[in-house]
N, C-alpha and C. Protein backbone atom coordinates (compact mmCIF):
# COMPACT_ATOMS: atom_id res chain seq x y z
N UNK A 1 20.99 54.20 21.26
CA UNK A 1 21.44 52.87 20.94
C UNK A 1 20.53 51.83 21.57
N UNK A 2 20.00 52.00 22.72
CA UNK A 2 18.93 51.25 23.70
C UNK A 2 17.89 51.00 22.75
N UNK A 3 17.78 51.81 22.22
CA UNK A 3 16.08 52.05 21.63
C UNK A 3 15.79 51.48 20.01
N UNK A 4 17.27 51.42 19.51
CA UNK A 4 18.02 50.39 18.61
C UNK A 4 17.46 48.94 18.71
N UNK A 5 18.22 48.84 19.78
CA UNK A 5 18.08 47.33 20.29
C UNK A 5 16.57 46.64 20.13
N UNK A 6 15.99 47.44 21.14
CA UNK A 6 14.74 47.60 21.50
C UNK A 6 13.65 47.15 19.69
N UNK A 7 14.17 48.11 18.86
CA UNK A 7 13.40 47.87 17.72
C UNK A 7 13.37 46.47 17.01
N UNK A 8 14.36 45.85 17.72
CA UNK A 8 15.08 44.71 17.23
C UNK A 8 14.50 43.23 17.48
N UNK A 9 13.87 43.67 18.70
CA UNK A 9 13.18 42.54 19.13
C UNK A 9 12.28 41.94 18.38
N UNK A 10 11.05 42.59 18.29
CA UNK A 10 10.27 42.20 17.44
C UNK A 10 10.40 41.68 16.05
N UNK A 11 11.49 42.10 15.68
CA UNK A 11 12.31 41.30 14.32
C UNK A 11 12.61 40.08 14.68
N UNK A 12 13.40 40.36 15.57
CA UNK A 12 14.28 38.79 16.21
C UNK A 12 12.65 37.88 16.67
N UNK A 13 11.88 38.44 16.81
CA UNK A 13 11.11 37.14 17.45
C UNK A 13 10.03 36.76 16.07
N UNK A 14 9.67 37.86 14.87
CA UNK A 14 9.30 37.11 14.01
C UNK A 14 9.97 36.26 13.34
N UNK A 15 11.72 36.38 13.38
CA UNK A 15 11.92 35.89 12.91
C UNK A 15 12.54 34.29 13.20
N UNK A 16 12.43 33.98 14.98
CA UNK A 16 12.47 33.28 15.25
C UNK A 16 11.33 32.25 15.24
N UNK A 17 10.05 33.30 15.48
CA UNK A 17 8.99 32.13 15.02
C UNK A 17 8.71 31.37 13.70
N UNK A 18 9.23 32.72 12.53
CA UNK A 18 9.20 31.78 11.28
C UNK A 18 9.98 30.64 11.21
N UNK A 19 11.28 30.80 11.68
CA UNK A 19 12.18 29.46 11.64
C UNK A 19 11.73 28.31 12.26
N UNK A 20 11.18 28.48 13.45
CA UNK A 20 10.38 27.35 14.54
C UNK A 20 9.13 27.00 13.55
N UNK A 21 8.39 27.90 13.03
CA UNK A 21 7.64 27.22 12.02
C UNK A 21 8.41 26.44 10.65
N UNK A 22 8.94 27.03 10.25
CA UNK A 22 10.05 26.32 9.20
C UNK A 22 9.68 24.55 9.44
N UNK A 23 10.78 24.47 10.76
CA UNK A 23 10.85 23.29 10.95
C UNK A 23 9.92 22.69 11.49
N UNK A 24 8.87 23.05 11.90
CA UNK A 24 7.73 22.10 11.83
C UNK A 24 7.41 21.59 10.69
N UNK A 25 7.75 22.63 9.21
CA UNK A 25 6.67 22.09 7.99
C UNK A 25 7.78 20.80 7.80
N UNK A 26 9.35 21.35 7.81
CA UNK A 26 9.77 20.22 7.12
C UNK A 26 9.82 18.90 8.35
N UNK A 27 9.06 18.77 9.14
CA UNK A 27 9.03 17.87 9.79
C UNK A 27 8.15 16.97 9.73
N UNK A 28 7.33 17.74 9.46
CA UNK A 28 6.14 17.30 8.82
C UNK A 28 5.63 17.05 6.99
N UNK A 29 6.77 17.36 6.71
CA UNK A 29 7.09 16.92 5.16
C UNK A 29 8.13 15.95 5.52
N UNK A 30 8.74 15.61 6.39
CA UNK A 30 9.83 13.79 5.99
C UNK A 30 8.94 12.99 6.84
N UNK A 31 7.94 13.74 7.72
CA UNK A 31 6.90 12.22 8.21
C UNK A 31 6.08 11.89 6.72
N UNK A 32 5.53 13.22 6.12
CA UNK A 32 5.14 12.35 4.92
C UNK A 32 5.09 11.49 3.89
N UNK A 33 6.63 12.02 3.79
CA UNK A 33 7.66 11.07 2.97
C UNK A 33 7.84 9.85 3.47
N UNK A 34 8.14 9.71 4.94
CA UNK A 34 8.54 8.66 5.66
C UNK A 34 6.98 7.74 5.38
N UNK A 35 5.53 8.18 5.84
CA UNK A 35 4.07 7.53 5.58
C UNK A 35 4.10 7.03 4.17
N UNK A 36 4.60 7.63 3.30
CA UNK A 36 4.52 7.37 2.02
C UNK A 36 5.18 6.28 1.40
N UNK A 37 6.72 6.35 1.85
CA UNK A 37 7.52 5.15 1.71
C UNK A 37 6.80 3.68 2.23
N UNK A 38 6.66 3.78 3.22
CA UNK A 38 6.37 2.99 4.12
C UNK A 38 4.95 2.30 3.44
N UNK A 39 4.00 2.81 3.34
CA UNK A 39 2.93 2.42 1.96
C UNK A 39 3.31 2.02 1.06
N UNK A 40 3.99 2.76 0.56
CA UNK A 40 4.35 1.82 -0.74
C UNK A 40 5.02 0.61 -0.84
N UNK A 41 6.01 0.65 0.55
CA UNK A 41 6.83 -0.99 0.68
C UNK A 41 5.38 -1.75 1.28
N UNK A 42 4.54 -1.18 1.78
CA UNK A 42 3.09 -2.35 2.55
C UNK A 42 2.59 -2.80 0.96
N UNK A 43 2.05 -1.67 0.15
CA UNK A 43 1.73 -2.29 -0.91
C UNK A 43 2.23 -3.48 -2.15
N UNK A 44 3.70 -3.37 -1.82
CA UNK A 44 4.42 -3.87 -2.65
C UNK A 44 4.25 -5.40 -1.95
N UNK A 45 4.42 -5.54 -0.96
CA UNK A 45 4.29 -6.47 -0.15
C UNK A 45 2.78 -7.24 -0.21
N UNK A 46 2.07 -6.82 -0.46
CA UNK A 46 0.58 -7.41 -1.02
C UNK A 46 0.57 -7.63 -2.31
N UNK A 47 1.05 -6.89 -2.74
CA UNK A 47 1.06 -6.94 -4.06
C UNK A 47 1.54 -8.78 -4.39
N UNK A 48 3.02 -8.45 -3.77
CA UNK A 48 3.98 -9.91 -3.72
C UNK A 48 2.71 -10.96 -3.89
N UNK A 49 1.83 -11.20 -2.59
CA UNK A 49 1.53 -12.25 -2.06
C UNK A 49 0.13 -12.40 -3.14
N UNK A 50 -0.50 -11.23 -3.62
CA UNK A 50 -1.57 -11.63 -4.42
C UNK A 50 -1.04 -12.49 -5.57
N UNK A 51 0.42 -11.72 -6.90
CA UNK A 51 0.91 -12.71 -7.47
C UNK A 51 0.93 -14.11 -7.23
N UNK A 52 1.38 -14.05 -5.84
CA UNK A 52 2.17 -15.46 -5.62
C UNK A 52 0.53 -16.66 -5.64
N UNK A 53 -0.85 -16.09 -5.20
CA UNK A 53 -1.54 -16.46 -5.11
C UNK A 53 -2.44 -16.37 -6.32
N UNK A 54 -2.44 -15.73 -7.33
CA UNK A 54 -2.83 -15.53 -8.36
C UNK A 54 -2.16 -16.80 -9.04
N UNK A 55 -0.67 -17.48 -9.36
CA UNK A 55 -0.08 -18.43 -9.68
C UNK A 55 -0.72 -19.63 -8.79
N UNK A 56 -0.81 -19.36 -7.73
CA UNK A 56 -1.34 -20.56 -7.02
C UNK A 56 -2.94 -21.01 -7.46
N UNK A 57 -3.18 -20.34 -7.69
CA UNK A 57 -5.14 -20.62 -7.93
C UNK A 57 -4.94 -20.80 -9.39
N UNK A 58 -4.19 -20.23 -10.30
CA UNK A 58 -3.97 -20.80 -11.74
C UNK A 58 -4.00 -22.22 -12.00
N UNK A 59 -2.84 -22.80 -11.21
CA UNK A 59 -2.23 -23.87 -11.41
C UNK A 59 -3.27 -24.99 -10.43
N UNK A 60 -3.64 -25.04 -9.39
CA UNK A 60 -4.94 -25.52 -8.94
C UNK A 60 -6.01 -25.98 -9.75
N UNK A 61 -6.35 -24.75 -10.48
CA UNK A 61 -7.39 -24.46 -11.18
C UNK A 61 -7.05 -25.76 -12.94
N UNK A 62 -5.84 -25.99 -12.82
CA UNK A 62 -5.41 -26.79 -14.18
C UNK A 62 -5.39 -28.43 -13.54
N UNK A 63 -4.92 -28.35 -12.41
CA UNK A 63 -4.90 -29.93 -11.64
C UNK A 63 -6.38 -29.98 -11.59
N UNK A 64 -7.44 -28.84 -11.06
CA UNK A 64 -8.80 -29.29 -11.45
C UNK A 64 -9.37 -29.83 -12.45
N UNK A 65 -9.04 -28.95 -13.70
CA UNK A 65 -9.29 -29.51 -14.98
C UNK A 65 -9.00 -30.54 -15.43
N UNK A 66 -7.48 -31.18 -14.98
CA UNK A 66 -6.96 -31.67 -15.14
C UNK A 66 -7.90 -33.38 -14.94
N UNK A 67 -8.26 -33.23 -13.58
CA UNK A 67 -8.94 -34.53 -13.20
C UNK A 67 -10.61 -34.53 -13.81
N UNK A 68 -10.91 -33.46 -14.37
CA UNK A 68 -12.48 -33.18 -14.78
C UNK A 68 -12.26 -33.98 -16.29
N UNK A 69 -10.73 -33.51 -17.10
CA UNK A 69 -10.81 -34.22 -18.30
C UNK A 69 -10.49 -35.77 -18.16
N UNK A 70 -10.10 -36.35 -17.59
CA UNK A 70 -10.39 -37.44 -17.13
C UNK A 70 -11.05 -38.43 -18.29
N UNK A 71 -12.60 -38.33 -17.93
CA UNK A 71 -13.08 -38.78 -18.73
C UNK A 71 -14.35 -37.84 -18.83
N UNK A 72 -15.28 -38.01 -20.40
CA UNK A 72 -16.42 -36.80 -20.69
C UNK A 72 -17.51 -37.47 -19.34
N UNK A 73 -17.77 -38.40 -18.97
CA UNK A 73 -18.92 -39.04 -18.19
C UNK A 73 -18.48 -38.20 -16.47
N UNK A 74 -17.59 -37.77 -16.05
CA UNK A 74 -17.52 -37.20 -15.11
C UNK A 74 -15.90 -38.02 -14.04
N UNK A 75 -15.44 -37.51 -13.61
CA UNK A 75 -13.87 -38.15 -12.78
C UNK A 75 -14.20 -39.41 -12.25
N UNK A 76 -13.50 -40.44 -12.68
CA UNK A 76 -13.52 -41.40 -12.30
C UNK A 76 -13.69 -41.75 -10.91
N UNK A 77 -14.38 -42.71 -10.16
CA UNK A 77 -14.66 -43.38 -8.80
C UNK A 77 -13.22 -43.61 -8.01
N UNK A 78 -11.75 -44.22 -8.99
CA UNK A 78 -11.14 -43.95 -8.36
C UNK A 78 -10.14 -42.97 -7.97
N UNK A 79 -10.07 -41.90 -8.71
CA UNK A 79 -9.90 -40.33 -8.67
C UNK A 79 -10.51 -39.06 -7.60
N UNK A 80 -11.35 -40.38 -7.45
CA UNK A 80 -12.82 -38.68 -7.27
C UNK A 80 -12.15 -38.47 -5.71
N UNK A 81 -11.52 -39.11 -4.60
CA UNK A 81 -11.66 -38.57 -3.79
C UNK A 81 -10.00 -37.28 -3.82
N UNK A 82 -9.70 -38.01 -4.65
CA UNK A 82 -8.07 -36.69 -4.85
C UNK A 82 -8.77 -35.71 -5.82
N UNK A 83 -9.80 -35.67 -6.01
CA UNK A 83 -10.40 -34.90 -7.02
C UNK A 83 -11.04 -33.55 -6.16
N UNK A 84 -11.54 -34.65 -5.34
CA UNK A 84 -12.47 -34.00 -4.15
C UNK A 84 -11.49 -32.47 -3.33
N UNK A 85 -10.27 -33.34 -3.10
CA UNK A 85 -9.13 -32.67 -2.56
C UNK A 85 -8.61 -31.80 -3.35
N UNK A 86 -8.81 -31.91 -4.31
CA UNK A 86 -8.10 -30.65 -5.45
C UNK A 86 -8.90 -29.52 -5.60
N UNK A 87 -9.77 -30.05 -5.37
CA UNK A 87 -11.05 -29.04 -5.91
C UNK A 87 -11.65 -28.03 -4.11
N UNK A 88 -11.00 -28.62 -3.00
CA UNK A 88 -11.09 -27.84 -1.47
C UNK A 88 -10.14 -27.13 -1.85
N UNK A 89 -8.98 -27.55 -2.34
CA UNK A 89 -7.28 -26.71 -2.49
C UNK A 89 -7.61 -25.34 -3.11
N UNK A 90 -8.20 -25.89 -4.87
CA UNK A 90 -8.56 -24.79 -5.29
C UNK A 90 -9.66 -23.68 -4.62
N UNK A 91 -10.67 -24.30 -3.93
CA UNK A 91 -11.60 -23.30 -2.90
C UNK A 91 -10.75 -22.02 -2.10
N UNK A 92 -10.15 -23.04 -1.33
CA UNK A 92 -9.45 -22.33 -0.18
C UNK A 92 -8.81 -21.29 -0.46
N UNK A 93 -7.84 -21.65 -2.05
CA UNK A 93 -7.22 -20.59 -2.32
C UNK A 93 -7.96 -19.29 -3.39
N UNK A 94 -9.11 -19.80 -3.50
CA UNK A 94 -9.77 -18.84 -4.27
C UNK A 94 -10.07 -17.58 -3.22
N UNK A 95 -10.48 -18.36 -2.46
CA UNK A 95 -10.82 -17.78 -0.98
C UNK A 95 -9.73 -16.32 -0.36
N UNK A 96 -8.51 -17.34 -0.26
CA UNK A 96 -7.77 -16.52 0.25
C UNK A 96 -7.04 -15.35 -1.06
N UNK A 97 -7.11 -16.03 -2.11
CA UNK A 97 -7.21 -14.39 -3.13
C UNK A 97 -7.78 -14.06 -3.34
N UNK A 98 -8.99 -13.85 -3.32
CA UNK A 98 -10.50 -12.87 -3.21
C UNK A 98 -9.84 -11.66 -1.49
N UNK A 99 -9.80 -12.29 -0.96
CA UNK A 99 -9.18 -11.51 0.78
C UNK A 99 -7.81 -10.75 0.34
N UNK A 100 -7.31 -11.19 -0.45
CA UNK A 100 -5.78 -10.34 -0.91
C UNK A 100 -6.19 -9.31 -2.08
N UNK A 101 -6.92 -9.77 -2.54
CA UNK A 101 -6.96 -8.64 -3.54
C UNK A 101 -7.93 -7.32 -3.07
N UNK A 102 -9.12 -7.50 -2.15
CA UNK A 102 -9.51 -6.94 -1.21
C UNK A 102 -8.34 -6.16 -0.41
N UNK A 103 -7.61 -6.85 0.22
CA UNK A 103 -6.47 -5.96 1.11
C UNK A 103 -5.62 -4.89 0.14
N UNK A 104 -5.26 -5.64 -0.93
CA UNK A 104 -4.58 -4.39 -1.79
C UNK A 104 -5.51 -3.57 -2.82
N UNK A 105 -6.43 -3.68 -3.15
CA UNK A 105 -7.55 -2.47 -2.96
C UNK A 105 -7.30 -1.47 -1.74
N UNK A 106 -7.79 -2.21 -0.92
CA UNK A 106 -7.40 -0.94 0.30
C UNK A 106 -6.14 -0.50 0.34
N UNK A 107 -4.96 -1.41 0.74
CA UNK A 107 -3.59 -0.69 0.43
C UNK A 107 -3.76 0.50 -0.82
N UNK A 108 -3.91 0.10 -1.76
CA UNK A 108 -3.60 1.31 -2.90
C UNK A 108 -4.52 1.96 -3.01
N UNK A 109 -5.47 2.18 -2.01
CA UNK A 109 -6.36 3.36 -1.84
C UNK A 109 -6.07 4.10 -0.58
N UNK A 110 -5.41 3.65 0.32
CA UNK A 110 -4.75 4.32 1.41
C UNK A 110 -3.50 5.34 1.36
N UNK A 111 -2.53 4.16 -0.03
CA UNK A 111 -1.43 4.90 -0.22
C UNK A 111 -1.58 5.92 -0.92
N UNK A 112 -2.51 5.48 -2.13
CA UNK A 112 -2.64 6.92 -3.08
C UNK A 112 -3.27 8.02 -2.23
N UNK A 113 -4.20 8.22 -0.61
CA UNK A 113 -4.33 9.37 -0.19
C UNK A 113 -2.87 9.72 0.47
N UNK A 114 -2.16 8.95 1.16
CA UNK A 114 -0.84 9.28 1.64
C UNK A 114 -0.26 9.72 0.78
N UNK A 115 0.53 9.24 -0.45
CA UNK A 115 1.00 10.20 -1.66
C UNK A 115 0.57 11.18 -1.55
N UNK A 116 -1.12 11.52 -2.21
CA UNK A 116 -1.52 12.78 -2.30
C UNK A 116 -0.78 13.99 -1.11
N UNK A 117 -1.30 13.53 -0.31
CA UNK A 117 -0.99 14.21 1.07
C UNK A 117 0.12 14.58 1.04
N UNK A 118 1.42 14.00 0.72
CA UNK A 118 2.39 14.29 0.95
C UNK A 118 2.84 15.22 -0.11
N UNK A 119 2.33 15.01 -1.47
CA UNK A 119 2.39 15.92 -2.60
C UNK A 119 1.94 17.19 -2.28
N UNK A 120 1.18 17.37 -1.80
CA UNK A 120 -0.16 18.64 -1.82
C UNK A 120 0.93 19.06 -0.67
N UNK A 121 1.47 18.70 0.65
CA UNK A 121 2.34 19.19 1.53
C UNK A 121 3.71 19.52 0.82
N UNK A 122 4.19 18.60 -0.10
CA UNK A 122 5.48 19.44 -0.57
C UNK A 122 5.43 20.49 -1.80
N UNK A 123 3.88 20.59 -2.27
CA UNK A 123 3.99 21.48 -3.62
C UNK A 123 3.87 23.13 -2.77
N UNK A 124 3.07 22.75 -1.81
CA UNK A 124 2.91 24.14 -0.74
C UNK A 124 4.38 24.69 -0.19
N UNK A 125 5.22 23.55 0.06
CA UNK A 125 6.48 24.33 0.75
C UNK A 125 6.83 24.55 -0.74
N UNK A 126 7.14 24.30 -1.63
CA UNK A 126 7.97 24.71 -2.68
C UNK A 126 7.29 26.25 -3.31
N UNK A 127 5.72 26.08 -3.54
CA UNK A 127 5.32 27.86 -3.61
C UNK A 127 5.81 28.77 -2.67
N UNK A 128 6.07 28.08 -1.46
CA UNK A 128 6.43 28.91 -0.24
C UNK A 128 7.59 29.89 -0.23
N UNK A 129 8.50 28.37 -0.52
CA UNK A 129 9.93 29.06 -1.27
C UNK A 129 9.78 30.33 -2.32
N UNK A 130 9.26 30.19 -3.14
CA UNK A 130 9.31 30.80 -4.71
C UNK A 130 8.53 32.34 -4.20
């Protein structure tokens, strides 16, 4: 019966290490999930602010025009310095959506390797299973 036991061990400890491995993978499959989520709310969130700035440089861009149609000879002398000012507004914000759309480039090239990653980690536990 000793010698029973004895055979037993080595069962009991592969099969304790598989379980201790177990839960590493799935621990490491809800950090992925968790990286993944979390990207995608960062991206969404750039996303937001490029819209919001994409509308902003539109509408800039029409108050520009706006004072250019004016007259065909060029914006009037007493216009020109709110002209002047419309036309820094529109800069600035060209500026700062050129830098946003840059950032979400990178966002959605960061997230799509995080996705991946996390895909390629859960298609492996699921062969694992099977």
């Amino acid at each position: 019966m000793a010698l029973a036991g004895l055979a037993l061990i080595p069962v009991q400890w592969r099969m304790r290490a598989e379980g201790e491995q177990a839960l590493r993978v799935g621990e490491r499959l809800a950090e992925a999930r968790r990286a993944a989520a979390e990207c995608t709310r960062s991206t969404a969130m750039v996303q937001a602010r490029f819209e919001s700035l994409d509308g902003r440089v539109d509408s800039l861009q029409l108050v520009v025009r706006a004072f250019e149609a004016l007259d065909p000879a060029g914006v009037p002398a007493p216009q020109y310095e709110d002209y002047l000012g419309a036309v820094d507004r529109y800069n600035d914000a060209v500026a700062e959506w050129e830098n946003t759309v840059d950032a979400l480039r990178a966002s959605e090239a960061i997230c799509r390797e995080t996705i991946e990653a996390h895909n390629l980690l859960a298609d492996s536990v699921r062969e694992g299973l099977n």
